[in-house]
C-alpha atoms as a PDB file:
ATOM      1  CA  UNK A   1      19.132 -10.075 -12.614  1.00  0.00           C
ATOM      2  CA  UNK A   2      16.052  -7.584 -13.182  1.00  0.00           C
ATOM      3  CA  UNK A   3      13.381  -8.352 -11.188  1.00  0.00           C
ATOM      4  CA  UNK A   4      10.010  -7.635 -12.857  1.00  0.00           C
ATOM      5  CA  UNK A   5       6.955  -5.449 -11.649  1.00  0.00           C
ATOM      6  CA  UNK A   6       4.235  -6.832 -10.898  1.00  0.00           C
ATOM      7  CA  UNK A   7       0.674  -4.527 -11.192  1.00  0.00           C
ATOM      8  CA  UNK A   8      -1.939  -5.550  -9.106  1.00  0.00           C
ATOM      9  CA  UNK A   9      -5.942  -5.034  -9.583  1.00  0.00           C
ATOM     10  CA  UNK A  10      -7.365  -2.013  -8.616  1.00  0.00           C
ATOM     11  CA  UNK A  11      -8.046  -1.864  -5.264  1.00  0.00           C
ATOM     12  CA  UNK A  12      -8.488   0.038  -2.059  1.00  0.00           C
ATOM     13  CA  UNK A  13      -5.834   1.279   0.192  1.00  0.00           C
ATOM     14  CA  UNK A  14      -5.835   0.112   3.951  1.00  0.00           C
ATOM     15  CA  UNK A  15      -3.448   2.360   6.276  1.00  0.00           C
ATOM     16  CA  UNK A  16      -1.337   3.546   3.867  1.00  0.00           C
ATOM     17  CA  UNK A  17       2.031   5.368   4.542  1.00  0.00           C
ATOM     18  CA  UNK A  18       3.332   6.829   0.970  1.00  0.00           C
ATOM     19  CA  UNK A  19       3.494  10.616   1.667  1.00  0.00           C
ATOM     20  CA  UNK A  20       5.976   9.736   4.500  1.00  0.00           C
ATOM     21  CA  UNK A  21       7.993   6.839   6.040  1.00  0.00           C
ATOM     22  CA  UNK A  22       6.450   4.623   8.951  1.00  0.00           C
ATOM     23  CA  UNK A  23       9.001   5.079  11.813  1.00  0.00           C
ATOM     24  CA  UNK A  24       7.531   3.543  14.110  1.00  0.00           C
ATOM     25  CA  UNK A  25       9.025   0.001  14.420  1.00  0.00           C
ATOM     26  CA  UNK A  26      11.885   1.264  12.629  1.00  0.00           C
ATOM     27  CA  UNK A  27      14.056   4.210  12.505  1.00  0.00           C
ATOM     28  CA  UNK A  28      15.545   4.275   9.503  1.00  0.00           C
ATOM     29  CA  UNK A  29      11.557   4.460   7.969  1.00  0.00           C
ATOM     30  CA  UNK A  30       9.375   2.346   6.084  1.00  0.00           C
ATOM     31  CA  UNK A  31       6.960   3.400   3.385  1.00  0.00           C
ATOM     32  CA  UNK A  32       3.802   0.361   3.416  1.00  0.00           C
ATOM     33  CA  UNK A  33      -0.079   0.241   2.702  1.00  0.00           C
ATOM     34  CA  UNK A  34      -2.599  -2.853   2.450  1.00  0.00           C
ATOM     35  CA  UNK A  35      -4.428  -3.086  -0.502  1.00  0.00           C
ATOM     36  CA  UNK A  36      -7.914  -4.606  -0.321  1.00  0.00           C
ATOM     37  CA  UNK A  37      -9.427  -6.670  -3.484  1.00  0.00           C
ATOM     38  CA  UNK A  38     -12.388  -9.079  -3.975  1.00  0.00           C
ATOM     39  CA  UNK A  39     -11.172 -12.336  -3.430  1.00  0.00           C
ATOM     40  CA  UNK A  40     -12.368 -12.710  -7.038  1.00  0.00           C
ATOM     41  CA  UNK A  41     -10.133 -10.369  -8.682  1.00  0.00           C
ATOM     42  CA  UNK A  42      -7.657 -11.546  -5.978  1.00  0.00           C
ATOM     43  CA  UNK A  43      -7.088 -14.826  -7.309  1.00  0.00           C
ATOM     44  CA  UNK A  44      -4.159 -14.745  -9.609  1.00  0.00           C
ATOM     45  CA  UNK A  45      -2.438 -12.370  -7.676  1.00  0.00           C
ATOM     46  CA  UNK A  46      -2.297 -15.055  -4.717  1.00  0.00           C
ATOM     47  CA  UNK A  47      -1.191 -17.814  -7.060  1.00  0.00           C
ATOM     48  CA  UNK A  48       1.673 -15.602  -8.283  1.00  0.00           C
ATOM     49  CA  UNK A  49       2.544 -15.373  -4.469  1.00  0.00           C
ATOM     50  CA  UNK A  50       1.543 -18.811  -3.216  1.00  0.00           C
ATOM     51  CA  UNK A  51       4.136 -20.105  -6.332  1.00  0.00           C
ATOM     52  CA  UNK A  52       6.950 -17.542  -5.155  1.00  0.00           C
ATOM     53  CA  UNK A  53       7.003 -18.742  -1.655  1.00  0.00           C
ATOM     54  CA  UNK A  54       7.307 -22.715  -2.348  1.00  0.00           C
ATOM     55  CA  UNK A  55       9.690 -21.728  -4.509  1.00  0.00           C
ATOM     56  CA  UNK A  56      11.718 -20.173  -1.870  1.00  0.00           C
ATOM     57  CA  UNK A  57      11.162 -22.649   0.560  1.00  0.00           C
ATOM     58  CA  UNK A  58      12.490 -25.802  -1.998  1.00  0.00           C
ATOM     59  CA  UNK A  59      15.595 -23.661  -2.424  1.00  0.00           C
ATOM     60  CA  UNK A  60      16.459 -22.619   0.924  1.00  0.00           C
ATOM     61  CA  UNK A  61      15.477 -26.603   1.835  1.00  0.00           C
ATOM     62  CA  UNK A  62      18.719 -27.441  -0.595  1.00  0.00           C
ATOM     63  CA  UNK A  63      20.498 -24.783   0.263  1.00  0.00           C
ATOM     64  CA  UNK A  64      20.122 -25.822   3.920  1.00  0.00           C
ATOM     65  CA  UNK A  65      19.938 -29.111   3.156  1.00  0.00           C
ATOM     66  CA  UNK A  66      16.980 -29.850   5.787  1.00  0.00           C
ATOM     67  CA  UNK A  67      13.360 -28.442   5.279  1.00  0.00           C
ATOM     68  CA  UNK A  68      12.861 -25.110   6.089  1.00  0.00           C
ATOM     69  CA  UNK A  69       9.747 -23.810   7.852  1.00  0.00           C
ATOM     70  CA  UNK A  70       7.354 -21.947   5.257  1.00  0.00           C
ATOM     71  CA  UNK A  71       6.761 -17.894   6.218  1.00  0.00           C
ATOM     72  CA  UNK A  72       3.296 -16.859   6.246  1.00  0.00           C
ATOM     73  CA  UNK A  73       1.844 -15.210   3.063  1.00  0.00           C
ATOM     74  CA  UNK A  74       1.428 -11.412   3.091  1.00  0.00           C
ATOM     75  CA  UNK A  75      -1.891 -11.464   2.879  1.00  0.00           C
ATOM     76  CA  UNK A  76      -4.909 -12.234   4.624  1.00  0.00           C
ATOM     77  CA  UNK A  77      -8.478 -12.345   4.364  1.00  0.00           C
ATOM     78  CA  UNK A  78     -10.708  -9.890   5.975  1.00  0.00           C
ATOM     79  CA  UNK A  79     -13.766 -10.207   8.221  1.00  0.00           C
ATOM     80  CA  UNK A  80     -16.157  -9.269   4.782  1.00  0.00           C
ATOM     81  CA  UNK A  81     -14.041 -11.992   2.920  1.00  0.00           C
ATOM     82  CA  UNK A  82     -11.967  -9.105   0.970  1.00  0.00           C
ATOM     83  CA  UNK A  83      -8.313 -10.313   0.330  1.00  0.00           C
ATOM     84  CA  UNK A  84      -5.681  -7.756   2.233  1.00  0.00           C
ATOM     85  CA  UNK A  85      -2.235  -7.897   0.689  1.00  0.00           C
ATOM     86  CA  UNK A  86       0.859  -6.132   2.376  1.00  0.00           C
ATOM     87  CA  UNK A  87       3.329  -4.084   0.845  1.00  0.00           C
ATOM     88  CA  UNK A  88       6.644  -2.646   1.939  1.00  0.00           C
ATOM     89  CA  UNK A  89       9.307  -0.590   0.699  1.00  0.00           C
ATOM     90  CA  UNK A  90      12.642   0.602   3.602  1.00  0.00           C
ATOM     91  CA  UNK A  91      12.949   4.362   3.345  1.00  0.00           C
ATOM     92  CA  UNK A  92      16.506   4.373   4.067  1.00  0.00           C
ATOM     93  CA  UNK A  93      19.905   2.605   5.006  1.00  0.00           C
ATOM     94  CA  UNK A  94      23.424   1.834   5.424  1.00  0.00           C
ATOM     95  CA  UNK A  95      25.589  -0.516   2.617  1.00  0.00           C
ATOM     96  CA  UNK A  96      28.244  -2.668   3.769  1.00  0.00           C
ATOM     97  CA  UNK A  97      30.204   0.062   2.408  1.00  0.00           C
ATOM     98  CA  UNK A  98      28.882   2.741   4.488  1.00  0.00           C
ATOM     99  CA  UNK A  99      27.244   4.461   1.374  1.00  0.00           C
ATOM    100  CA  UNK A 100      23.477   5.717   2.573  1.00  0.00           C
ATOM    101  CA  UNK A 101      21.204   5.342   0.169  1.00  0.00           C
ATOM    102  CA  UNK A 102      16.971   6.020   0.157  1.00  0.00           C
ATOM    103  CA  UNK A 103      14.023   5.594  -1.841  1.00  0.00           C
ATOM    104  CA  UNK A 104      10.401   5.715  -1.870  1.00  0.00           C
ATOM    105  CA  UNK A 105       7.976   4.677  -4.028  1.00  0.00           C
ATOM    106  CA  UNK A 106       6.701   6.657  -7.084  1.00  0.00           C
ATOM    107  CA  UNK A 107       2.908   8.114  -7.328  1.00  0.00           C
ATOM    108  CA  UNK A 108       1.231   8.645 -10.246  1.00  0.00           C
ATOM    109  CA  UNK A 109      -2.066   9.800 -10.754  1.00  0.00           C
ATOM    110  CA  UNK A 110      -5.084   8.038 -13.185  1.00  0.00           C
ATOM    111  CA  UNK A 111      -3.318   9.551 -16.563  1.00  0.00           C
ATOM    112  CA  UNK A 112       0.087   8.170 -15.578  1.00  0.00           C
ATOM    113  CA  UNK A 113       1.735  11.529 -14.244  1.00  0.00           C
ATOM    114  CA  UNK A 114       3.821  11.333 -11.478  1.00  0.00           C
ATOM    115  CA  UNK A 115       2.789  14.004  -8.738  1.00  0.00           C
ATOM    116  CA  UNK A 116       5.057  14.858  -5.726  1.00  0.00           C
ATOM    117  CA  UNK A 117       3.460  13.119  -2.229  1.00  0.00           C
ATOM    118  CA  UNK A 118       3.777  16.626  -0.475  1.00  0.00           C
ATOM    119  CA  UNK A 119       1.033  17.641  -2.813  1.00  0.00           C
ATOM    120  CA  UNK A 120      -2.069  15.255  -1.574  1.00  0.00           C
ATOM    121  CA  UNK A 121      -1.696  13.304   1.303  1.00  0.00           C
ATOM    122  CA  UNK A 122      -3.226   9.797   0.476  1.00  0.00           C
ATOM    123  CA  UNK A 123      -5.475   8.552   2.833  1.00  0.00           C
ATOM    124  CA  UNK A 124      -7.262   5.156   3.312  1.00  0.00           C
ATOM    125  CA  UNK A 125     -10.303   4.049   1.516  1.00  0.00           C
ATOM    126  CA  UNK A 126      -8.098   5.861  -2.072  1.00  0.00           C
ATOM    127  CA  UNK A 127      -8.071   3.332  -4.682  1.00  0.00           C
ATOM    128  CA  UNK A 128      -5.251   2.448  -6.410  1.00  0.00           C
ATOM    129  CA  UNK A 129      -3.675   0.204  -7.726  1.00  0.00           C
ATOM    130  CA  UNK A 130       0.119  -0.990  -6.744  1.00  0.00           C
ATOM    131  CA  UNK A 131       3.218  -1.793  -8.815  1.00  0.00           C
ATOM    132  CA  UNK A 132       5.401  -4.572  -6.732  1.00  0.00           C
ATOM    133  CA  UNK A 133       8.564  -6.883  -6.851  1.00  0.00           C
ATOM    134  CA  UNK A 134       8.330 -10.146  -5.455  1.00  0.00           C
ATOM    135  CA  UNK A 135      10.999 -10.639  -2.524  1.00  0.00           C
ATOM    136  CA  UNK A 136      12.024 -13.959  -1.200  1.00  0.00           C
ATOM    137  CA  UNK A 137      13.596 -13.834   2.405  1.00  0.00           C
ATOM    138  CA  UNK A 138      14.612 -16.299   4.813  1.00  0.00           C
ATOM    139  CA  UNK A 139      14.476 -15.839   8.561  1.00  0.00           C
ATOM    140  CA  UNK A 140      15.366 -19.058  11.047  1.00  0.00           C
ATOM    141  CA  UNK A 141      12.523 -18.250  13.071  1.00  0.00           C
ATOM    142  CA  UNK A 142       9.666 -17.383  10.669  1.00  0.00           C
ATOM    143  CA  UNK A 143      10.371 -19.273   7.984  1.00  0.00           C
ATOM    144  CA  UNK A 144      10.987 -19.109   3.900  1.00  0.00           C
ATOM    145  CA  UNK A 145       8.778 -16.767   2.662  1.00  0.00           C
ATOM    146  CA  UNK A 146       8.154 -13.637  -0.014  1.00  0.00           C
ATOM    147  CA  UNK A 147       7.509 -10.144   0.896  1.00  0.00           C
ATOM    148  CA  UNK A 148       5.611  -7.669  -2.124  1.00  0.00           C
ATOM    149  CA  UNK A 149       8.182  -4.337  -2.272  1.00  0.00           C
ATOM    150  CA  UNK A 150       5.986  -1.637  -3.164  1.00  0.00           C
ATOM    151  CA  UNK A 151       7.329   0.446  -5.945  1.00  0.00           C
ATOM    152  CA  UNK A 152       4.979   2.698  -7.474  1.00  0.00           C
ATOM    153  CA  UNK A 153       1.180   3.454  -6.780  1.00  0.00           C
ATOM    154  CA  UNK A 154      -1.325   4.797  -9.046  1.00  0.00           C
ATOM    155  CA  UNK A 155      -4.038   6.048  -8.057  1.00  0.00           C
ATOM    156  CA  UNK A 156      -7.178   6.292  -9.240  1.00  0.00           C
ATOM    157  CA  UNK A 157      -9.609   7.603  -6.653  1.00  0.00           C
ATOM    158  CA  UNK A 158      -7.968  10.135  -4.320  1.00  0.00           C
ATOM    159  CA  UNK A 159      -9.233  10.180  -0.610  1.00  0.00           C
ATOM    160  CA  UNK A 160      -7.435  12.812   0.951  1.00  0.00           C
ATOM    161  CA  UNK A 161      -7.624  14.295   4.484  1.00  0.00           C
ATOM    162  CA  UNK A 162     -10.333  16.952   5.388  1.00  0.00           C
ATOM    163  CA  UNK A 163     -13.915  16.807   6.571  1.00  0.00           C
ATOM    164  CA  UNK A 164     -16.077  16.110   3.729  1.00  0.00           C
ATOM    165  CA  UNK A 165     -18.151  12.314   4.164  1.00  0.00           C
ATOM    166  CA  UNK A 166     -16.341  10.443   1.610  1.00  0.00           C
ATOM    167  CA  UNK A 167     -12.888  10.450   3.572  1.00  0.00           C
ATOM    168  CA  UNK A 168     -14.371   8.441   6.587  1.00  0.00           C
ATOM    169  CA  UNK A 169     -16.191   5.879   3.714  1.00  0.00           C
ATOM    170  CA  UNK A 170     -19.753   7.604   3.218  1.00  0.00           C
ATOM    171  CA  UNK A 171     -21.549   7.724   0.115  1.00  0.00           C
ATOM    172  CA  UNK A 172     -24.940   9.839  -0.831  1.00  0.00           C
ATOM    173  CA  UNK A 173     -27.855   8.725   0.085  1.00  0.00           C
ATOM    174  CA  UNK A 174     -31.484   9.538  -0.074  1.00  0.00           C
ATOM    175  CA  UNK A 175     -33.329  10.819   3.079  1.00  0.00           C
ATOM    176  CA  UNK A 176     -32.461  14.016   5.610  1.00  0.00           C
ATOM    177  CA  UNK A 177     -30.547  16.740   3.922  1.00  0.00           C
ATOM    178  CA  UNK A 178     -28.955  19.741   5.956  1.00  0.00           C
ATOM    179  CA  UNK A 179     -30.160  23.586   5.026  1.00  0.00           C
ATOM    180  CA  UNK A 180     -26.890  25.170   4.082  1.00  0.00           C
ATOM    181  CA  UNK A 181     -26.483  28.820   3.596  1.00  0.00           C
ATOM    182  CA  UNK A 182     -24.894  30.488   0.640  1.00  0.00           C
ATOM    183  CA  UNK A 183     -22.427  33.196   1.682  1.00  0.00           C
ATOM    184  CA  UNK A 184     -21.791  35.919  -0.649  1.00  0.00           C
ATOM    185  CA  UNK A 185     -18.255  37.257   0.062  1.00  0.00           C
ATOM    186  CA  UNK A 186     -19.632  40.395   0.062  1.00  0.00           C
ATOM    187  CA  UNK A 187     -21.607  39.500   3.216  1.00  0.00           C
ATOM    188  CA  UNK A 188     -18.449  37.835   5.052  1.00  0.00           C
ATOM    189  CA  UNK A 189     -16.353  40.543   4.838  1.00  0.00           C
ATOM    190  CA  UNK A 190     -19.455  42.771   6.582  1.00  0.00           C
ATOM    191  CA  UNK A 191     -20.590  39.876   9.503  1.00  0.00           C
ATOM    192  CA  UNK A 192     -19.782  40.222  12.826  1.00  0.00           C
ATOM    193  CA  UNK A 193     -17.814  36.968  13.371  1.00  0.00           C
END
C-alpha cells in the first residue's frame, strides 16, 4: 500500500540537517529538521497526527490484546506558543537480505526545481515548507505512536551560512547605520594590505 504525502504549511526550519545526515546518535545517519508554524495554521496538521496515533494505539491494543501505552506526539509547543513538529528520514541501512540501501530527502526550490544540497547549505530560520509520510511505530517502552518521515522540502526563503544579519534572525531597522566604503577594484589591486 502507497502511503500518501502529506504537505505541511509554510513554515520555518529549526536545526535542520538536509545537506547531510545527523550522525550523531546514529551511525548509519539521519537526515531531520523542526518546522515551526503558528499554532493557527498548525491546527489541521495536528489533527491529522493526533487521528494517526489513536489509530495506532486501537490497533496495536487488538493486536496485543491489552492496551498499549500512547507515544508522545512529534510535536511540541514552543516558549512563544509556535507549534514545533519533528521530522525524520534514516540515511542509510541494512535489509534482512543484506542489500544496503540509502536515501535522502529531495529539495526543491520556490518554482518546484530540484537543486542538489551541495549547492546551498540550508540553515535555520529558511522557510519551507515539508512534504511527509505518516509512520506508525510501536516500541514496549514508549508507547504506540506516529513519527512524520520527511521526504521532500521546498523551500521558499533560503537562509544560508555566511555573515550577513539575516542568517542569525535580524531584520532592517531604522536608527544607526555603519559608513561603508566603496572599493573600486582598481584601488584593491594598488592597497597595501
Amino acid at each position: 500500500m502507497k502511503q500518501e504525502n502529506i504537505v505541511t504549511p509554510q513554515g520555518v526550519l529549526v536545526y535542520p540537517h538536509l545537506n547531510k545526515a545527523d550522525t550523531k546518535f546514529d551511525k548509519n545517519g539521519v537526515f531531520k529538521s523542526g518546522l515551526r508554524l503558528e499554532k493557527e495554521s498548525s491546527e489541521n496538521l495536528i489533527k491529522q497526527i493526533d487521528e494517526a496515533i489513536e489509530l495506532n494505539a486501537a490497533n496495536e491494543t487488538e493486536k496485543r490484546k491489552k492496551s498499549v501505552k500512547v507515544a508522545p506526539p512529534p510535536y511540541s509547543e514552543d516558549e512563544e506558543g509556535n507549534i514545533v513538529f519533528n521530522f525524520k528520514l534514516k540515511a542509510s541501512g541494512v535489509r534482512a537480505n543484506g542489500e544496503q540501501w540509502s536515501q535522502k530527502p529531495v529539495l526543491y526550490d520556490s518554482k518546484g526545481n530540484v537543486f542538489d544540497p551541495k549547492d546551498k547549505i540550508v540553515w535555520g530560520g529558511t522557510t519551507a515548507k515539508i512534504a511527509f509520510q505518516i509512520a506508525p511505530y510501536h516500541v514496549g517502552s514508549i508507547g504506540a505512536g506516529v513519527s512524520l518521515r520527511l521526504k521532500a522540502v521546498q523551500i521558499l526563503n533560503l537562509v544560508t551560512g555566511g555573515n550577513d544579519s539575516t542568517s542569525f534572525g535580524f531584520k532592517e531597522e531604522s536608527g544607526f547605520v555603519a559608513e561603508t566604503e566603496e572599493v573600486s577594484e582598481e584601488e584593491k589591486a594598488t592597497s597595501d594590505f
